[in-house]
N, C-alpha and C. Protein backbone atom coordinates (compact mmCIF):
# COMPACT_ATOMS: atom_id res chain seq x y z
N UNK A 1 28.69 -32.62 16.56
CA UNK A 1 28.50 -33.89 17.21
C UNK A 1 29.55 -34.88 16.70
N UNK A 2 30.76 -35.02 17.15
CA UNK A 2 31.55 -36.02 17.20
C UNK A 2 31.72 -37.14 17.98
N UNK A 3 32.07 -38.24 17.50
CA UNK A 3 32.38 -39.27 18.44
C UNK A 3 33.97 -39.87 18.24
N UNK A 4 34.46 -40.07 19.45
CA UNK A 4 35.78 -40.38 19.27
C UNK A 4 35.74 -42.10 19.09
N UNK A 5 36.25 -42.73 18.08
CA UNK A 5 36.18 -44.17 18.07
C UNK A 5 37.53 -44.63 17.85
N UNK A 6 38.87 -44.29 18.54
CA UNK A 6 39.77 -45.02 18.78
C UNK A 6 39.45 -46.47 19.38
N UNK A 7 38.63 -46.02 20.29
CA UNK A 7 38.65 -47.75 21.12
C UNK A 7 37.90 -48.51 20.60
N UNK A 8 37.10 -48.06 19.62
CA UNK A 8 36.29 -49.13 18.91
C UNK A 8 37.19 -49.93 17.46
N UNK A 9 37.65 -49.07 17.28
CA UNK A 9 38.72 -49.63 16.61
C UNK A 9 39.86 -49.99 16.25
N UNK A 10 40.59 -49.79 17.67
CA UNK A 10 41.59 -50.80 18.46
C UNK A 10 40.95 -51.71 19.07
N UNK A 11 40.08 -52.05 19.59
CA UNK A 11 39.86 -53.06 20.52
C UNK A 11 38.49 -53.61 20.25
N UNK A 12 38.97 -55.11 19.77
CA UNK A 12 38.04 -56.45 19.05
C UNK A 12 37.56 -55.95 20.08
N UNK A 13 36.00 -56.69 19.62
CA UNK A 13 34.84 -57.40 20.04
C UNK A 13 34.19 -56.01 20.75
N UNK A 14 34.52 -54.27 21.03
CA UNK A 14 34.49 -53.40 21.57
C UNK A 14 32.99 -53.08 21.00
N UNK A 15 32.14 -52.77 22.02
CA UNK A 15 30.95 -52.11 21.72
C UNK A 15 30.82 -50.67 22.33
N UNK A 16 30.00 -50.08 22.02
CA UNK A 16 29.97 -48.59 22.20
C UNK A 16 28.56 -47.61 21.90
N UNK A 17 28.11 -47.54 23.14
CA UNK A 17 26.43 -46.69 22.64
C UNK A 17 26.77 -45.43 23.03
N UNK A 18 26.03 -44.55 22.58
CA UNK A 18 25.59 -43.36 23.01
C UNK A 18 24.22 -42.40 22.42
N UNK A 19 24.16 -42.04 23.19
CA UNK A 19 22.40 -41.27 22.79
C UNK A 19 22.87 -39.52 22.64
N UNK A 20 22.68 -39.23 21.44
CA UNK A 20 23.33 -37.74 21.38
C UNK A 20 22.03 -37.13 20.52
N UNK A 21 22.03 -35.59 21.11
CA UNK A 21 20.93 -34.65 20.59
C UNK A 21 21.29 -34.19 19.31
N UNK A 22 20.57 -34.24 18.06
CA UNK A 22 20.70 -33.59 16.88
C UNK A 22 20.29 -32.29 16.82
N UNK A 23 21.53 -31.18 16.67
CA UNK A 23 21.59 -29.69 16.85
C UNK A 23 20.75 -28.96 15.68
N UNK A 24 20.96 -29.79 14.35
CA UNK A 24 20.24 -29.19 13.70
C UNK A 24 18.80 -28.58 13.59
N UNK A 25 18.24 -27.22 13.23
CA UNK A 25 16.74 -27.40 13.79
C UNK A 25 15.86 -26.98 12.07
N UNK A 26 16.88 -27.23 10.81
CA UNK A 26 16.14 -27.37 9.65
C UNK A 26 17.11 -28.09 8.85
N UNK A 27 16.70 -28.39 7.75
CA UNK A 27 16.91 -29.51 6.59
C UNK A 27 17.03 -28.75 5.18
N UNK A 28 18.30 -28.71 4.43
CA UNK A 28 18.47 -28.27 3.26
C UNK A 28 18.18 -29.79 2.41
N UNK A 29 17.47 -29.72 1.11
CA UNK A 29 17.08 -30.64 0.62
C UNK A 29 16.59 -30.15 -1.29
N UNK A 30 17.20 -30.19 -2.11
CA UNK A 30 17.11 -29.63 -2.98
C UNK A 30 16.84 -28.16 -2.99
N UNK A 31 17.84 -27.49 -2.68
CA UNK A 31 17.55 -25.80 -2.78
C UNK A 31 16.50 -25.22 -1.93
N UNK A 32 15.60 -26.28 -1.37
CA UNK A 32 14.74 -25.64 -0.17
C UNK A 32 15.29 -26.33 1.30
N UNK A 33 14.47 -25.39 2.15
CA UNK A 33 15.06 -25.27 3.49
C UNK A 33 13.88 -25.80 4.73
N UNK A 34 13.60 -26.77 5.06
CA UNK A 34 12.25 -27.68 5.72
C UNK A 34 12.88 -27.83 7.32
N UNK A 35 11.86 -26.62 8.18
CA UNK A 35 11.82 -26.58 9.72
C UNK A 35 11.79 -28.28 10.06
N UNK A 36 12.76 -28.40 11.20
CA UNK A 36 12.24 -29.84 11.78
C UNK A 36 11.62 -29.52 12.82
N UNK A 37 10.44 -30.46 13.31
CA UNK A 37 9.46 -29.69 14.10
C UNK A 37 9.73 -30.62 15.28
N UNK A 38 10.14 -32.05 15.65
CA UNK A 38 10.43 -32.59 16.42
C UNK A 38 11.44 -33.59 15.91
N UNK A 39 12.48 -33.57 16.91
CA UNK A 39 13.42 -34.80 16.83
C UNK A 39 13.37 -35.51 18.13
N UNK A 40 13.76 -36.98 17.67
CA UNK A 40 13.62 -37.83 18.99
C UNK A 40 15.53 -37.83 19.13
N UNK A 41 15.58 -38.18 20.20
CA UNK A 41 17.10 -38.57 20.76
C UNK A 41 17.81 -39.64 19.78
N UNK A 42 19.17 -38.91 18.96
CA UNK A 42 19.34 -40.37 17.94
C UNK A 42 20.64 -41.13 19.10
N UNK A 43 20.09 -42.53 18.73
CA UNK A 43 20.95 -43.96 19.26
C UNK A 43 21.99 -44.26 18.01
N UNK A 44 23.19 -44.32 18.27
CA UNK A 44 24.33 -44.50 18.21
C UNK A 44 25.14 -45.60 18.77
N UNK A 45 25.26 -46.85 17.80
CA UNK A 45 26.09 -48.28 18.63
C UNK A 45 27.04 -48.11 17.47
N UNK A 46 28.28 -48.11 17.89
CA UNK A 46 29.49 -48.42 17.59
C UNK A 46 29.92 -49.64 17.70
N UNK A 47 30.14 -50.85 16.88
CA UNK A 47 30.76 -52.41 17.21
C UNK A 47 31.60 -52.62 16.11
N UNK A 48 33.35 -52.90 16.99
CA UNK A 48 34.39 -53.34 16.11
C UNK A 48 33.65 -54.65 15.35
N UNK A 49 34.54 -54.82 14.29
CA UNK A 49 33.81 -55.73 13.52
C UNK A 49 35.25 -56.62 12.66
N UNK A 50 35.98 -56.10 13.12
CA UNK A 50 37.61 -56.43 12.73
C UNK A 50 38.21 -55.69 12.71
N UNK A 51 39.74 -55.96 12.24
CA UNK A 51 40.89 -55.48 12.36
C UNK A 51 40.89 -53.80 11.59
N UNK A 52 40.59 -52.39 12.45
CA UNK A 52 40.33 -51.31 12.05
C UNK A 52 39.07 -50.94 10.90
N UNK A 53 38.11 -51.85 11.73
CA UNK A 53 36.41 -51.58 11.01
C UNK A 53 35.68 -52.23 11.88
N UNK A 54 34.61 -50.77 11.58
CA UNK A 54 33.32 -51.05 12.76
C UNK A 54 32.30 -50.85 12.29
N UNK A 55 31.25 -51.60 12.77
CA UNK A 55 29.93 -51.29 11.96
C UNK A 55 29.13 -50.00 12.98
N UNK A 56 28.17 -48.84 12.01
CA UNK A 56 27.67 -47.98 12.83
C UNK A 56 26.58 -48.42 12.42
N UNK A 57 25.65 -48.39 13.77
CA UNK A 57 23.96 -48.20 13.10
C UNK A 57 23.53 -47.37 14.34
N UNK A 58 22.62 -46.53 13.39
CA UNK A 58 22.36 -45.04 14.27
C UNK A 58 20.59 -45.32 13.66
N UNK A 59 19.93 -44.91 15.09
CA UNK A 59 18.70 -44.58 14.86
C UNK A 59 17.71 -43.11 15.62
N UNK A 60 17.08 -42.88 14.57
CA UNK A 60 16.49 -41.58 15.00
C UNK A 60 14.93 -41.29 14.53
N UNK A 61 13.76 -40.12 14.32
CA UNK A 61 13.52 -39.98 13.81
C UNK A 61 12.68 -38.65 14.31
N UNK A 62 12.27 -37.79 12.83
CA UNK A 62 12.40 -36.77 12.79
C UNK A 62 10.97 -36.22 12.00
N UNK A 63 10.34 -35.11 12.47
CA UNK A 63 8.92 -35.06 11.94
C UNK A 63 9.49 -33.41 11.44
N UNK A 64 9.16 -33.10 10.21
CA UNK A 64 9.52 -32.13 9.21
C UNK A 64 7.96 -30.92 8.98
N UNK A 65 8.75 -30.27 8.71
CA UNK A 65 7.25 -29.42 8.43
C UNK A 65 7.47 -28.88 6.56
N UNK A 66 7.40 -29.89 5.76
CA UNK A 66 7.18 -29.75 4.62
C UNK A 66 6.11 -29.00 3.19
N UNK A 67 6.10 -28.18 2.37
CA UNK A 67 4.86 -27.81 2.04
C UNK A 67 4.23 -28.49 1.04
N UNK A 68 3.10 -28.58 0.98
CA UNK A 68 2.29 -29.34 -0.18
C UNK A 68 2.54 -29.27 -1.36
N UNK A 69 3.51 -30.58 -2.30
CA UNK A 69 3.08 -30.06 -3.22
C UNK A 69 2.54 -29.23 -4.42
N UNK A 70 1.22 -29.42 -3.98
CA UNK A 70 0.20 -28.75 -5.00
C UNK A 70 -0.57 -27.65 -4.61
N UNK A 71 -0.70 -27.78 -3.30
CA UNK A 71 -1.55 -26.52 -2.79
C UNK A 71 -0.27 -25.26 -1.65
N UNK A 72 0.65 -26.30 -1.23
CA UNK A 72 1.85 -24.72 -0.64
C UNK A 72 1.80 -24.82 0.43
N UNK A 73 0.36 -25.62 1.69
CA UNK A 73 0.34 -25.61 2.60
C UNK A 73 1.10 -26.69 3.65
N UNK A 74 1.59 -26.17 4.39
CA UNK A 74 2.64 -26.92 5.79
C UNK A 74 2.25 -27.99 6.07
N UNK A 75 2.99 -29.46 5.88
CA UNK A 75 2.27 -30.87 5.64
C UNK A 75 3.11 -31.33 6.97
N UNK A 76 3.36 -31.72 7.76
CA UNK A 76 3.88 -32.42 9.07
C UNK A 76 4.30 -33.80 8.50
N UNK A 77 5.52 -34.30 8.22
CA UNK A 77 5.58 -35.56 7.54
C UNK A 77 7.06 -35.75 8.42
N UNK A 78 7.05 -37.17 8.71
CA UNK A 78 7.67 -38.28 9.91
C UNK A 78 8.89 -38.67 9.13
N UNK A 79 10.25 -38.51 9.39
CA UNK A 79 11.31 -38.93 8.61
C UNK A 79 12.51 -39.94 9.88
N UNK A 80 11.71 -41.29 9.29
CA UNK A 80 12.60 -42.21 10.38
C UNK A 80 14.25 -42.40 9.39
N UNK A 81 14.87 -42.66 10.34
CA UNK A 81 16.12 -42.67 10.21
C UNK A 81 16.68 -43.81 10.65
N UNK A 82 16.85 -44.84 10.40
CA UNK A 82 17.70 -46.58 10.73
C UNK A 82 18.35 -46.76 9.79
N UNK A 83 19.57 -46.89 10.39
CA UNK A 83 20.65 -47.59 9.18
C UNK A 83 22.14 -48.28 9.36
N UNK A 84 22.29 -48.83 9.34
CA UNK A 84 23.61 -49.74 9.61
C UNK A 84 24.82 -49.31 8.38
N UNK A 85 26.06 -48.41 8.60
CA UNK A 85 27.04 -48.92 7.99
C UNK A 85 28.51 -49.29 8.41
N UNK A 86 29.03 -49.70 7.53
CA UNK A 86 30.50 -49.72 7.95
C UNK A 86 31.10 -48.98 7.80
N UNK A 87 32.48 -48.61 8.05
CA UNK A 87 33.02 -47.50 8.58
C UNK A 87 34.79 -48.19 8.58
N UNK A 88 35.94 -48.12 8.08
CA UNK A 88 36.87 -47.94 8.11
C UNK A 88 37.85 -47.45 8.65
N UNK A 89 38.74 -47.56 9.77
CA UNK A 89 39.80 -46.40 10.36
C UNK A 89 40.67 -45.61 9.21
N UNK A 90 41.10 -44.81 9.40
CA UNK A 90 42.16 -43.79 8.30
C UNK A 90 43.16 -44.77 8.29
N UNK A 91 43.89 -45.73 9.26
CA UNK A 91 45.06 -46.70 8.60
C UNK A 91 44.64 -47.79 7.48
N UNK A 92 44.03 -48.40 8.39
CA UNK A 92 43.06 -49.46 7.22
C UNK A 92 42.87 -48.96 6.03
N UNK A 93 42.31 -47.72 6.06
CA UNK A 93 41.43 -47.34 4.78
C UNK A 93 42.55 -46.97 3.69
N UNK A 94 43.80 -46.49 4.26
CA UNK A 94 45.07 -46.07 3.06
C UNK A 94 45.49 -47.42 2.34
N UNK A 95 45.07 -48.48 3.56
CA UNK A 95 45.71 -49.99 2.76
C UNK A 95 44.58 -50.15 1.79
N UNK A 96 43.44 -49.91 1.92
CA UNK A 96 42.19 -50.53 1.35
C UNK A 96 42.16 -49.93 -0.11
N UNK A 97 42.19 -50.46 -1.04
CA UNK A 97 42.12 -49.63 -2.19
C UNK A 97 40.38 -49.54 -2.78
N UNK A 98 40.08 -48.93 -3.98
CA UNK A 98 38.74 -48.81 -3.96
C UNK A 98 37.14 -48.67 -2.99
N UNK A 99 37.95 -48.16 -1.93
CA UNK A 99 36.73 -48.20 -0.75
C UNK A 99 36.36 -46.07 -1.02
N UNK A 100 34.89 -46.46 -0.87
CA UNK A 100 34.28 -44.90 -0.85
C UNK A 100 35.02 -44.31 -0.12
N UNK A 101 34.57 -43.04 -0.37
CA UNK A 101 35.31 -41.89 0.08
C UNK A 101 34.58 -41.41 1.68
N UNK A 102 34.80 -41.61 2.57
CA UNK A 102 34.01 -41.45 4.18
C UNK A 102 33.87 -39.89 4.45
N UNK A 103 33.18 -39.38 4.01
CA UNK A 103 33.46 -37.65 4.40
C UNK A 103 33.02 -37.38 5.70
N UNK A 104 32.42 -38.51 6.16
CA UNK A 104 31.93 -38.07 7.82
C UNK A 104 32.37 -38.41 8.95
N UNK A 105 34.03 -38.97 8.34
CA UNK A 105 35.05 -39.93 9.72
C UNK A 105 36.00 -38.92 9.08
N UNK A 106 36.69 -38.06 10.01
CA UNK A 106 37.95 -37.14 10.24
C UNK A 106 38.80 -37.76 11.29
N UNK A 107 39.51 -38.47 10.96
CA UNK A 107 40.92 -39.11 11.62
C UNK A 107 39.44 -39.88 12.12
N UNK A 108 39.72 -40.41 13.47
CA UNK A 108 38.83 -41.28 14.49
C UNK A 108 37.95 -40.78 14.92
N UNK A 109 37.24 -39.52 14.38
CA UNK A 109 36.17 -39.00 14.81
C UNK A 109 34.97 -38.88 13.68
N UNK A 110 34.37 -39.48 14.63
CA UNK A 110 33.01 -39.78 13.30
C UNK A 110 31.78 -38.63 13.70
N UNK A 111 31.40 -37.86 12.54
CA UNK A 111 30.79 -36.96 12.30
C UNK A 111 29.26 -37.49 12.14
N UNK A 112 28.65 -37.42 13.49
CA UNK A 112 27.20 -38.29 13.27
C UNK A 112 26.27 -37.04 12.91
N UNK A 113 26.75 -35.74 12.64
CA UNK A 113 25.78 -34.82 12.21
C UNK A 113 25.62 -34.96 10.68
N UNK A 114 26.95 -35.34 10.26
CA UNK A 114 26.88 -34.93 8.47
C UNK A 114 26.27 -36.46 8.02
N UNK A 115 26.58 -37.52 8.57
CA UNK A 115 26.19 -38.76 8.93
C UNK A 115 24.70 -39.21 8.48
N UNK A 116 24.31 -38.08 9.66
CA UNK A 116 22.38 -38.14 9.88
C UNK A 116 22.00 -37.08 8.58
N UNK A 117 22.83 -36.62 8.20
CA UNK A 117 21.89 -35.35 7.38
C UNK A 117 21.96 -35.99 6.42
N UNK A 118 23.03 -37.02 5.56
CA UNK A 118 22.81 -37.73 4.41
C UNK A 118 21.68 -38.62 4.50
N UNK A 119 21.53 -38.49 6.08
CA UNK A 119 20.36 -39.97 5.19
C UNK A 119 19.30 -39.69 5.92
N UNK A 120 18.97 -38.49 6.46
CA UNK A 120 17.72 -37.97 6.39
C UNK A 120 17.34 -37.31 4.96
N UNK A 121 17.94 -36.86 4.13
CA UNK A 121 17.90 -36.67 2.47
C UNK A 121 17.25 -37.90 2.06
N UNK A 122 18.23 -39.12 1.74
CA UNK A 122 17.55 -40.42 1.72
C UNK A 122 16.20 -40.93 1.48
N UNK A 123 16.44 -40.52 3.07
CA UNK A 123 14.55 -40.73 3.47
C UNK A 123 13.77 -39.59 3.56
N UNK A 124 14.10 -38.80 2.35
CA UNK A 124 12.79 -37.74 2.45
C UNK A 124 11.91 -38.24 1.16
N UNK A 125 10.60 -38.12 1.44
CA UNK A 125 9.62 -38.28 0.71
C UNK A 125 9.53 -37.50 -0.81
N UNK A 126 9.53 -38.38 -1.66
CA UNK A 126 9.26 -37.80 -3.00
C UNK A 126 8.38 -36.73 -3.31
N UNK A 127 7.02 -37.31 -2.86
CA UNK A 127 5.92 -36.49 -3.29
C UNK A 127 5.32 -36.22 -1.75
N UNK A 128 4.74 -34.73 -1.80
CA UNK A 128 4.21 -34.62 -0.43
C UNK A 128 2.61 -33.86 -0.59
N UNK A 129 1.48 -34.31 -0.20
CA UNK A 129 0.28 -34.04 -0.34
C UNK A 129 -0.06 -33.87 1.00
N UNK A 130 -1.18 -32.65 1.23
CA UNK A 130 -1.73 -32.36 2.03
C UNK A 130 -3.06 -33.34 2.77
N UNK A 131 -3.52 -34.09 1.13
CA UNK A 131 -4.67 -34.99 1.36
C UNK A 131 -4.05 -35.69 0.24
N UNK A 132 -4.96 -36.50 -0.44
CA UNK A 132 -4.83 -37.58 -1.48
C UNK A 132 -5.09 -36.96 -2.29
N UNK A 133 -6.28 -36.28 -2.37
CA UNK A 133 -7.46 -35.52 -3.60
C UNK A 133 -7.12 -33.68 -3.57
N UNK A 134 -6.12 -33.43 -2.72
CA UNK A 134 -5.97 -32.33 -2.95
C UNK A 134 -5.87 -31.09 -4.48
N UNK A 135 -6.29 -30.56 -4.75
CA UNK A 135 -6.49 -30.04 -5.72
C UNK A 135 -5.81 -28.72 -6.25
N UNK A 136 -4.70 -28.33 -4.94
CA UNK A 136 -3.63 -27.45 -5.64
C UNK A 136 -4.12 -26.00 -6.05
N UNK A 137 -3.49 -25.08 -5.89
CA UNK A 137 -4.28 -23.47 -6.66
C UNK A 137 -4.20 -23.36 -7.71
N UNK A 138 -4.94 -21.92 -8.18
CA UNK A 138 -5.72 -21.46 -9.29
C UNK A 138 -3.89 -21.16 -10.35
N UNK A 139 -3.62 -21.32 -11.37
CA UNK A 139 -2.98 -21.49 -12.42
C UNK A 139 -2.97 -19.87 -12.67
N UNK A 140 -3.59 -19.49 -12.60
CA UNK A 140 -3.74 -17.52 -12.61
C UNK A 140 -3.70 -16.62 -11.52
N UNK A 141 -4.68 -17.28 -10.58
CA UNK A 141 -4.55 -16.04 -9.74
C UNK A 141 -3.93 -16.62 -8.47
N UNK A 142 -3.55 -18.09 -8.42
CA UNK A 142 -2.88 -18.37 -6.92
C UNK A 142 -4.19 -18.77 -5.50
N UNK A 143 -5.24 -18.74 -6.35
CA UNK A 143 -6.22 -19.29 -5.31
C UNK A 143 -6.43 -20.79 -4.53
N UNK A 144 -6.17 -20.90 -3.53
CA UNK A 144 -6.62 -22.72 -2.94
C UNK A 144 -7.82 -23.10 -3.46
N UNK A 145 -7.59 -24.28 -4.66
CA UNK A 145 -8.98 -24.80 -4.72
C UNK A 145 -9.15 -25.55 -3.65
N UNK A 146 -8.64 -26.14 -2.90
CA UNK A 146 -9.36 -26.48 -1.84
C UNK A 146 -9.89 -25.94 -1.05
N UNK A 147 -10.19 -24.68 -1.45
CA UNK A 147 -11.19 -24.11 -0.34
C UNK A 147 -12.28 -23.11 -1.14
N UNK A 148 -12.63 -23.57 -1.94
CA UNK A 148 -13.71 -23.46 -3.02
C UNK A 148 -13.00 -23.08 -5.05
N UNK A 149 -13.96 -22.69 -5.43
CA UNK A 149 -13.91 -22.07 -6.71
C UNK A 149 -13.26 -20.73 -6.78
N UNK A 150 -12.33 -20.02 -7.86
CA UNK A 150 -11.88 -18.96 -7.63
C UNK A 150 -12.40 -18.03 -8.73
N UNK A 151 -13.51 -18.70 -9.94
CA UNK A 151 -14.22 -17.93 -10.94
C UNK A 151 -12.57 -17.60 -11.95
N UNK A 152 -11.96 -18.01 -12.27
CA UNK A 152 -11.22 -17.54 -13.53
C UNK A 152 -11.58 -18.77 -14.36
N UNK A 153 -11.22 -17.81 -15.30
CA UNK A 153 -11.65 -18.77 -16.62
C UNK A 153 -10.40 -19.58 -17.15
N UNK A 154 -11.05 -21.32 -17.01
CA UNK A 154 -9.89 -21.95 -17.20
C UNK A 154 -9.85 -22.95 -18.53
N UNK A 155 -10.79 -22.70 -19.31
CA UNK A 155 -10.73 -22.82 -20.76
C UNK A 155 -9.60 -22.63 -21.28
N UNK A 156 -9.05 -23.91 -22.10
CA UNK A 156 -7.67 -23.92 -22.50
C UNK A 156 -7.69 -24.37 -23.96
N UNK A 157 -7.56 -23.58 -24.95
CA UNK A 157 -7.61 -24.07 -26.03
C UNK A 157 -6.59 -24.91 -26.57
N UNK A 158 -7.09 -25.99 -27.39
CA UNK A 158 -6.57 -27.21 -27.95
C UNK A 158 -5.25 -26.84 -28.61
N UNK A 159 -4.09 -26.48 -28.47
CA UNK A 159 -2.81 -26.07 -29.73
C UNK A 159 -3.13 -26.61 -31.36
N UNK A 160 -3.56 -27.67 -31.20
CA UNK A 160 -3.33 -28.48 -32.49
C UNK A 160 -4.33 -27.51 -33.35
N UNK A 161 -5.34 -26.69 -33.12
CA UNK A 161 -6.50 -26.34 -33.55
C UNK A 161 -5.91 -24.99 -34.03
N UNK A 162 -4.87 -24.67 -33.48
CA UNK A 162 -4.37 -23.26 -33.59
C UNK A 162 -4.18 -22.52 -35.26
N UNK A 163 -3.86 -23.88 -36.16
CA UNK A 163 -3.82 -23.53 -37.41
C UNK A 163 -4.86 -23.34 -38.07
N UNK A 164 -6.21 -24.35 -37.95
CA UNK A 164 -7.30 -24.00 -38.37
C UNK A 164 -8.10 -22.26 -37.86
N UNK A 165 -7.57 -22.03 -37.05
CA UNK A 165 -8.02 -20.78 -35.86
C UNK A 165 -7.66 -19.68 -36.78
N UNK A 166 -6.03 -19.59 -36.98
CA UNK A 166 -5.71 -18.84 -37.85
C UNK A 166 -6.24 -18.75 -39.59
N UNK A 167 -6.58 -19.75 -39.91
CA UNK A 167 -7.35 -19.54 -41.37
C UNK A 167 -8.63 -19.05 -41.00
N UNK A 168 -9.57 -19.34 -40.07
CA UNK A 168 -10.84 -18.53 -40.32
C UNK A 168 -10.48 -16.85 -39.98
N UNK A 169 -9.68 -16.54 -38.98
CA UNK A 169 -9.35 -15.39 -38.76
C UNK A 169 -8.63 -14.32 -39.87
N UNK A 170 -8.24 -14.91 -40.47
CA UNK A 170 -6.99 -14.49 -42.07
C UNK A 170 -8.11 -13.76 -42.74
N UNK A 171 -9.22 -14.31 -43.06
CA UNK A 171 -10.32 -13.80 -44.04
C UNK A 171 -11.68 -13.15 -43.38
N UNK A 172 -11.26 -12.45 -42.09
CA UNK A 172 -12.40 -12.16 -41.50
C UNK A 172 -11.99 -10.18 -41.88
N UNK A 173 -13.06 -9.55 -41.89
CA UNK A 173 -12.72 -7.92 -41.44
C UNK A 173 -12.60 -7.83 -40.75
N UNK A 174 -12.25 -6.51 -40.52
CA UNK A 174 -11.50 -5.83 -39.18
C UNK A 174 -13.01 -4.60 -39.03
């Protein structure tokens, strides 16, 4: 998904929409890989803003099929996407000293895929729960406590106690 923005940034006061389909149909996001389950049509306005710079603000948003957390199960969670930036031409930008590095504008073509994928990252949710009170599986055998008791024994002895443990044991028979 490219957009050609010569004319937006040759020519003041130039505005520029377009509504383009996001091809992607999953999300790399720390070493895991999250189905997108619906995308809406992302909006794309291009407006010169001066002499070889334009402001982009692109809006979208995107419902993920993420897993729980604590329990593993497929959570459906909404990832809106609004954001306004600026944007530099390749002449401008050689004069411009200290300006970021644009990895998603190649000559006059602006890359609204690599664009959207940074900042659907962004806006992905820290923590993801199935419920509020969800309660996550069994520590041994991999069971959903949320869907009852799994009978292992989850008695966890105290560490600190471990030394006293070992002196009564030292002087016991075998």
């Amino acid at each position: 998904m490219f957009m050609n923005l010569t004319d937006v940034f040759t020519s003041e006061g130039k505005d520029r929409e377009e509504i383009i389909t996001f091809g992607a149909d999953e999300v790399s996001y720390i070493g895991n890989t999250y189905r997108i389950l619906e995308k809406s049509p992302v909006h794309v306005k291009c407006s010169n803003v001066g002499t070889g710079k334009a402001n982009v603000c692109v809006k979208a948003e995107f419902t993920l099929g993420i897993p729980c957390d604590r329990c593993l199960k497929e959570v459906t969670v909404s990832v809106p996407v609004c954001f306004e930036q600026e944007i530099i031409s390749p002449e401008a930008g050689q004069e411009a000293d200290g300006q970021e590095e644009q990895s998603f504008l190649q000559g006059y073509e602006l890359n609204v895929e690599a664009l959207l994928n940074s900042e659907i990252l962004v806006n992905m949710p820290v923590k993801v729960l199935c419920k509020l009170d969800c309660k996550g599986i069994c520590k041994q055998c991999g069971h959903d406590l949320n869907e009852g008791d799994c009978g292992c024994d989850t008695f966890v002895p105290d560490p600190r106690m471990a030394a006293i443990k070992d002196i009564f044991y030292a002087n016991k028979e075998v």
